[in-house]
PDB file of N, CA and C in Angstrom:
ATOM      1  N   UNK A   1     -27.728  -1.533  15.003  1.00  0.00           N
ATOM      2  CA  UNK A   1     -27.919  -1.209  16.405  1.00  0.00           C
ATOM      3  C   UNK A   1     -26.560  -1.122  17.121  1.00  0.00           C
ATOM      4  N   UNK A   2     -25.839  -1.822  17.256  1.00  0.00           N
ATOM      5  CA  UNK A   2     -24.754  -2.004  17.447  1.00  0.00           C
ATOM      6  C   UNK A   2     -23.316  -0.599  17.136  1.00  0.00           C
ATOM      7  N   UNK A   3     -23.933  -0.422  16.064  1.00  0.00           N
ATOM      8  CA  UNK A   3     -23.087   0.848  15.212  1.00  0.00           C
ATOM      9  C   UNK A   3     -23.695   2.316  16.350  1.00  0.00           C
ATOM     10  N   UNK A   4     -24.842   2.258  16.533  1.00  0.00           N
ATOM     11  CA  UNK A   4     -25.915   3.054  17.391  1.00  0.00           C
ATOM     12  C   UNK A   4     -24.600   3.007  19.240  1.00  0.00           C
ATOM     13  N   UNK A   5     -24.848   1.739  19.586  1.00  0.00           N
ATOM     14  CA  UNK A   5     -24.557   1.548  20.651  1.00  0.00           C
ATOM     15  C   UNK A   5     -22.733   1.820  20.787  1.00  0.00           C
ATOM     16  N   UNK A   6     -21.691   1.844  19.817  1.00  0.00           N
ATOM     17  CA  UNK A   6     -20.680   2.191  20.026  1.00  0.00           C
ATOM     18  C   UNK A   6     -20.418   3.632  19.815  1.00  0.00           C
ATOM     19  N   UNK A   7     -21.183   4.113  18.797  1.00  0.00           N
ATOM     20  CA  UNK A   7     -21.371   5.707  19.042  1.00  0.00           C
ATOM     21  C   UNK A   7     -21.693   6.759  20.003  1.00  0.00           C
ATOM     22  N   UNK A   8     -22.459   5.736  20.771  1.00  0.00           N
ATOM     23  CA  UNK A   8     -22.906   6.469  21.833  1.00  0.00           C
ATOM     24  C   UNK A   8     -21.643   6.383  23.104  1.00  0.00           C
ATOM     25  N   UNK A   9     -21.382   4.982  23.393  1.00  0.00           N
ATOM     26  CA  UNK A   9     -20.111   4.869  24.178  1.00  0.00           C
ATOM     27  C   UNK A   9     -18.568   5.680  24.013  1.00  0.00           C
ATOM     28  N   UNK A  10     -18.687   5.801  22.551  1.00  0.00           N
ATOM     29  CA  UNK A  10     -17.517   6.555  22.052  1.00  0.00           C
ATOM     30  C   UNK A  10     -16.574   5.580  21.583  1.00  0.00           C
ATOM     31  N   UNK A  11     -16.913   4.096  21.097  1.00  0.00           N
ATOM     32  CA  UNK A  11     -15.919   3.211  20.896  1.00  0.00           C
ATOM     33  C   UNK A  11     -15.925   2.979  19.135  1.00  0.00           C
ATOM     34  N   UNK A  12     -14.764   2.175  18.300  1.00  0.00           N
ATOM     35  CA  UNK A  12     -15.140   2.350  17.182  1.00  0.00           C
ATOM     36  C   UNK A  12     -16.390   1.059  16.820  1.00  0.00           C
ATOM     37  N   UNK A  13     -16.594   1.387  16.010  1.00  0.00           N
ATOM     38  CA  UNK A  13     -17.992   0.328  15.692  1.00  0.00           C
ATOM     39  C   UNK A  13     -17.038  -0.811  14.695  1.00  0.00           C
ATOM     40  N   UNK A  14     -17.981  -1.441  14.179  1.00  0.00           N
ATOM     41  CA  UNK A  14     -17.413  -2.825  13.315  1.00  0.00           C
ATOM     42  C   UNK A  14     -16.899  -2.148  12.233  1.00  0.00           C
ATOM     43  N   UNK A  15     -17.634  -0.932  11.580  1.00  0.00           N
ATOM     44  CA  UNK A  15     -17.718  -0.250  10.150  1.00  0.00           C
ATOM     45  C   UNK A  15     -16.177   0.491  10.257  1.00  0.00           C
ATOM     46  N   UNK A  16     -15.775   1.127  11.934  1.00  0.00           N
ATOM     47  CA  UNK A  16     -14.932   1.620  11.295  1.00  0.00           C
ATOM     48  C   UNK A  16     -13.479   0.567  11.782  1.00  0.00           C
ATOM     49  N   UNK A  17     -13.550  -0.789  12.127  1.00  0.00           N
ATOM     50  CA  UNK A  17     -12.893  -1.549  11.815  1.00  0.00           C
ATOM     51  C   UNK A  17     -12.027  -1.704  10.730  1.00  0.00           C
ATOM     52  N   UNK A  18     -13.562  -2.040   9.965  1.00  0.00           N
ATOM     53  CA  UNK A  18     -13.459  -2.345   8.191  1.00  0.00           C
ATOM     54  C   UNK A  18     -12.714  -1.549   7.121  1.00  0.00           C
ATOM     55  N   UNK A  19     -13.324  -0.309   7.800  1.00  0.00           N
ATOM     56  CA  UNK A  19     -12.605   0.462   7.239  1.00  0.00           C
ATOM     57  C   UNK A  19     -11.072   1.187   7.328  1.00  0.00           C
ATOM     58  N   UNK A  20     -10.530   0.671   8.696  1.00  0.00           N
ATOM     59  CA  UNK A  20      -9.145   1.270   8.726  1.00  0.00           C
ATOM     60  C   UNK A  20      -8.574  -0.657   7.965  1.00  0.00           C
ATOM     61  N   UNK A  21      -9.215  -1.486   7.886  1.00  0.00           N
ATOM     62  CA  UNK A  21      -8.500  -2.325   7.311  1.00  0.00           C
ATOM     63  C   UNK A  21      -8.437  -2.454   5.945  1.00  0.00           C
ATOM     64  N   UNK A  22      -9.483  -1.851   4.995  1.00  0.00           N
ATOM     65  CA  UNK A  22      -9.725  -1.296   3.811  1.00  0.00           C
ATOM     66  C   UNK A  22      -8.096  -0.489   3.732  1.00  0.00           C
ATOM     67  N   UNK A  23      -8.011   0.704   4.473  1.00  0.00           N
ATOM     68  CA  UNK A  23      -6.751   1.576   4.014  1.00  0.00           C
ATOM     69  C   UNK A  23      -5.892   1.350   4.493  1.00  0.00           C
ATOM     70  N   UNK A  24      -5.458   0.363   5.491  1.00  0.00           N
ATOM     71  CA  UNK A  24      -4.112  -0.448   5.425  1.00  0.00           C
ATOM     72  C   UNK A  24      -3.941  -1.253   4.348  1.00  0.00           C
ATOM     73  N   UNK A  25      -5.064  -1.858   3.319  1.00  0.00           N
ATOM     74  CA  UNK A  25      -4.588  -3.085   2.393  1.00  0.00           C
ATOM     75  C   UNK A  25      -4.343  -2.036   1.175  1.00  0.00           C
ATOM     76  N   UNK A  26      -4.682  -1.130   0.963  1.00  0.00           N
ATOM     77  CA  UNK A  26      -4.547  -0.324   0.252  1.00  0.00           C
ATOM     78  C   UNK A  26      -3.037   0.337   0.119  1.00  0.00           C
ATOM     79  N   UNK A  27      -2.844   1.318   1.532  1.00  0.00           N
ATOM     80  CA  UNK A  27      -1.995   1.415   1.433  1.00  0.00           C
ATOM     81  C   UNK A  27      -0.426   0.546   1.225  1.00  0.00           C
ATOM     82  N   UNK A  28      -0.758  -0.828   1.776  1.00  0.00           N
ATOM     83  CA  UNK A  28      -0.085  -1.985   1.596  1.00  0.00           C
ATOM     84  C   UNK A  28       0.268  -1.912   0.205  1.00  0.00           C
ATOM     85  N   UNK A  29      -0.636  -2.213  -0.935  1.00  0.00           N
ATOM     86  CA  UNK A  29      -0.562  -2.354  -2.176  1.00  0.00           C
ATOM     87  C   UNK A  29       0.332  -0.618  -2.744  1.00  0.00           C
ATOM     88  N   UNK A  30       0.101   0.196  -2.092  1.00  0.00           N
ATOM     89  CA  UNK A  30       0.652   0.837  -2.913  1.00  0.00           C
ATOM     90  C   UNK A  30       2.201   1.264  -2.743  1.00  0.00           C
ATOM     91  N   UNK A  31       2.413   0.821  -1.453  1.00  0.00           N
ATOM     92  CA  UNK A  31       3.741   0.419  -0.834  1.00  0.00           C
ATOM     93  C   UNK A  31       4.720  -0.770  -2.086  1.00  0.00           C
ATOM     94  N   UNK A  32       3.886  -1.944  -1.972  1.00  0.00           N
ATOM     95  CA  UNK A  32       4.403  -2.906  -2.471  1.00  0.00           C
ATOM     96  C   UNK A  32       4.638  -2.626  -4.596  1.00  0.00           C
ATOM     97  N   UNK A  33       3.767  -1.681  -5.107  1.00  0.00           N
ATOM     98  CA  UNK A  33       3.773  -1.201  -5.739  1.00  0.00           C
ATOM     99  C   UNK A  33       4.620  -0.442  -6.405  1.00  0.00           C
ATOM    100  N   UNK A  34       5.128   0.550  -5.473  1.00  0.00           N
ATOM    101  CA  UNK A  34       6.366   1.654  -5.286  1.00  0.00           C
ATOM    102  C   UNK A  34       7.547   0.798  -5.556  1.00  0.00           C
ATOM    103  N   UNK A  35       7.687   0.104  -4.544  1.00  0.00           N
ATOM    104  CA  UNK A  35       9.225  -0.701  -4.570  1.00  0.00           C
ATOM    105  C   UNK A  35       9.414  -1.423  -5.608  1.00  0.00           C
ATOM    106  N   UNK A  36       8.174  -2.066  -6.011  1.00  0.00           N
ATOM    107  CA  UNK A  36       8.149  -2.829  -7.319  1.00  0.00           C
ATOM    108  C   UNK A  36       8.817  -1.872  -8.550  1.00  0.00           C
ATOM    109  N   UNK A  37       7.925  -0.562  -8.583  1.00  0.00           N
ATOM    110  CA  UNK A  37       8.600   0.232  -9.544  1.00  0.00           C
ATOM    111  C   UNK A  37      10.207   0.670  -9.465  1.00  0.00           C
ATOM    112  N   UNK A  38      10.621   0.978  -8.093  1.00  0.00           N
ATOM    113  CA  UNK A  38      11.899   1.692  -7.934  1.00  0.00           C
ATOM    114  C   UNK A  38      13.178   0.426  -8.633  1.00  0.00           C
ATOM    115  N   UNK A  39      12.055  -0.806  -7.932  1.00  0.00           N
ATOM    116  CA  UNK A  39      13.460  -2.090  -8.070  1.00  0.00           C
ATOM    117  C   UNK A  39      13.615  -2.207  -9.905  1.00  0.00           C
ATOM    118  N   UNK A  40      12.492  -2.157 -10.700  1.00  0.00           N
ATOM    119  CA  UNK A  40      12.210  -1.966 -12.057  1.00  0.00           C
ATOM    120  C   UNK A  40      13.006  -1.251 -12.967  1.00  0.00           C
ATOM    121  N   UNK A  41      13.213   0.125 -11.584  1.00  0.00           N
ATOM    122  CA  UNK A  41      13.530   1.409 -12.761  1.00  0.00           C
ATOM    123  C   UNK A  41      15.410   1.173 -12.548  1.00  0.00           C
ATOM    124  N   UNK A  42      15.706   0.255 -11.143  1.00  0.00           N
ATOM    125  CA  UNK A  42      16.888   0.306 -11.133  1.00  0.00           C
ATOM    126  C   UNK A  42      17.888  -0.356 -12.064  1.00  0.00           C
ATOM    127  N   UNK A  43      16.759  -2.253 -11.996  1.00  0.00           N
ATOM    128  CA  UNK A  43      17.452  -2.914 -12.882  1.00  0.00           C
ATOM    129  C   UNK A  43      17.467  -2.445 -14.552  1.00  0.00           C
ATOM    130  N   UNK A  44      16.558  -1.661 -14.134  1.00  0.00           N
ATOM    131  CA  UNK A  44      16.551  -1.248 -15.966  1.00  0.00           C
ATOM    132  C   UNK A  44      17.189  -0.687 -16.179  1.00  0.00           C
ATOM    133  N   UNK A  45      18.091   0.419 -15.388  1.00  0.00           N
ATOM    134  CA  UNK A  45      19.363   1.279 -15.373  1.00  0.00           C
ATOM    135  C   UNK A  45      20.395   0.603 -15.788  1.00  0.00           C
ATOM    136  N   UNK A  46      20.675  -0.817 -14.792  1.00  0.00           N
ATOM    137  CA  UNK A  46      21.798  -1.570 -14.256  1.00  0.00           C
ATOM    138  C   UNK A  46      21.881  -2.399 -15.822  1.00  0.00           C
ATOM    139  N   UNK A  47      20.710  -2.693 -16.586  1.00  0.00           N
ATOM    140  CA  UNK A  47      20.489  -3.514 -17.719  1.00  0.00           C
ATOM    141  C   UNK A  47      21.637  -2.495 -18.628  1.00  0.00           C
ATOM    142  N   UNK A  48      20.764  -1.931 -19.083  1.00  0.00           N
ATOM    143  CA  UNK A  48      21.472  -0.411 -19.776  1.00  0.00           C
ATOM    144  C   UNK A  48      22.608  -0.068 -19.771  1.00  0.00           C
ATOM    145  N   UNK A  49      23.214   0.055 -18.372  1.00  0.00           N
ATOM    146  CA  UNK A  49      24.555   0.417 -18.085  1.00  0.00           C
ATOM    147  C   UNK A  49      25.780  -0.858 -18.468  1.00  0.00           C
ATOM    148  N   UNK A  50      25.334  -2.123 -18.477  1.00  0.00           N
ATOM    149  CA  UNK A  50      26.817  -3.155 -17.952  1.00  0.00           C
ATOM    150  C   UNK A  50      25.950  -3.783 -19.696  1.00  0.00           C
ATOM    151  N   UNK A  51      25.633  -3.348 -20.240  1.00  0.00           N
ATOM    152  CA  UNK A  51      25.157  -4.087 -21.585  1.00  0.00           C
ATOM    153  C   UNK A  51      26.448  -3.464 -22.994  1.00  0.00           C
ATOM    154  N   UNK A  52      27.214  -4.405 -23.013  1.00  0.00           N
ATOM    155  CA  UNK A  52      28.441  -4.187 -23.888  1.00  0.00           C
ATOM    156  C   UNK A  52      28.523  -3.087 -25.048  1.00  0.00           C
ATOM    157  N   UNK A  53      29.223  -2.399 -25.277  1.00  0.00           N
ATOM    158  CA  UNK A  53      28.827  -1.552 -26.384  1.00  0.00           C
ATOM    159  C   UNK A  53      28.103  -0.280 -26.469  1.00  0.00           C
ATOM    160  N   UNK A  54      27.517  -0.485 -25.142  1.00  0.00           N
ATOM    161  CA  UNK A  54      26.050   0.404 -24.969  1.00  0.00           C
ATOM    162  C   UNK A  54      27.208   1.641 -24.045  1.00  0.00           C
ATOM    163  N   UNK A  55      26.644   2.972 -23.815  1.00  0.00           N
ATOM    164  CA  UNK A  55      27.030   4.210 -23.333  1.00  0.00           C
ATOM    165  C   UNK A  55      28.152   4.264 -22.949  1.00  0.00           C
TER     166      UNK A  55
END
């Protein structure tokens, strides 16, 4: 009912609360994700590079 009654007012309802907080945690994770990889791919460079003998 409620979902009924903010539709009609034009306000967001609870659902679409939920749901922009659904794709902020999401996008969160895939943020935190990214950097995880970039910091990964760097030290793995930095490993590679200053490792004696190597290139």
């Amino acid at each position: 009912m409620t979902d009924s009654v903010a539709k009609l007012l034009g306000v967001p309802s609870q659902h679409d609360f939920d749901e922009l907080t659904r794709q902020f945690t999401e996008l969160r994770r895939e943020v935190r994700a990214s950097i995880r990889a970039q910091r990964d791919e760097v030290e793995g460079a930095r490993g590679i590079a200053t490792q004696p003998g190597k290139g």
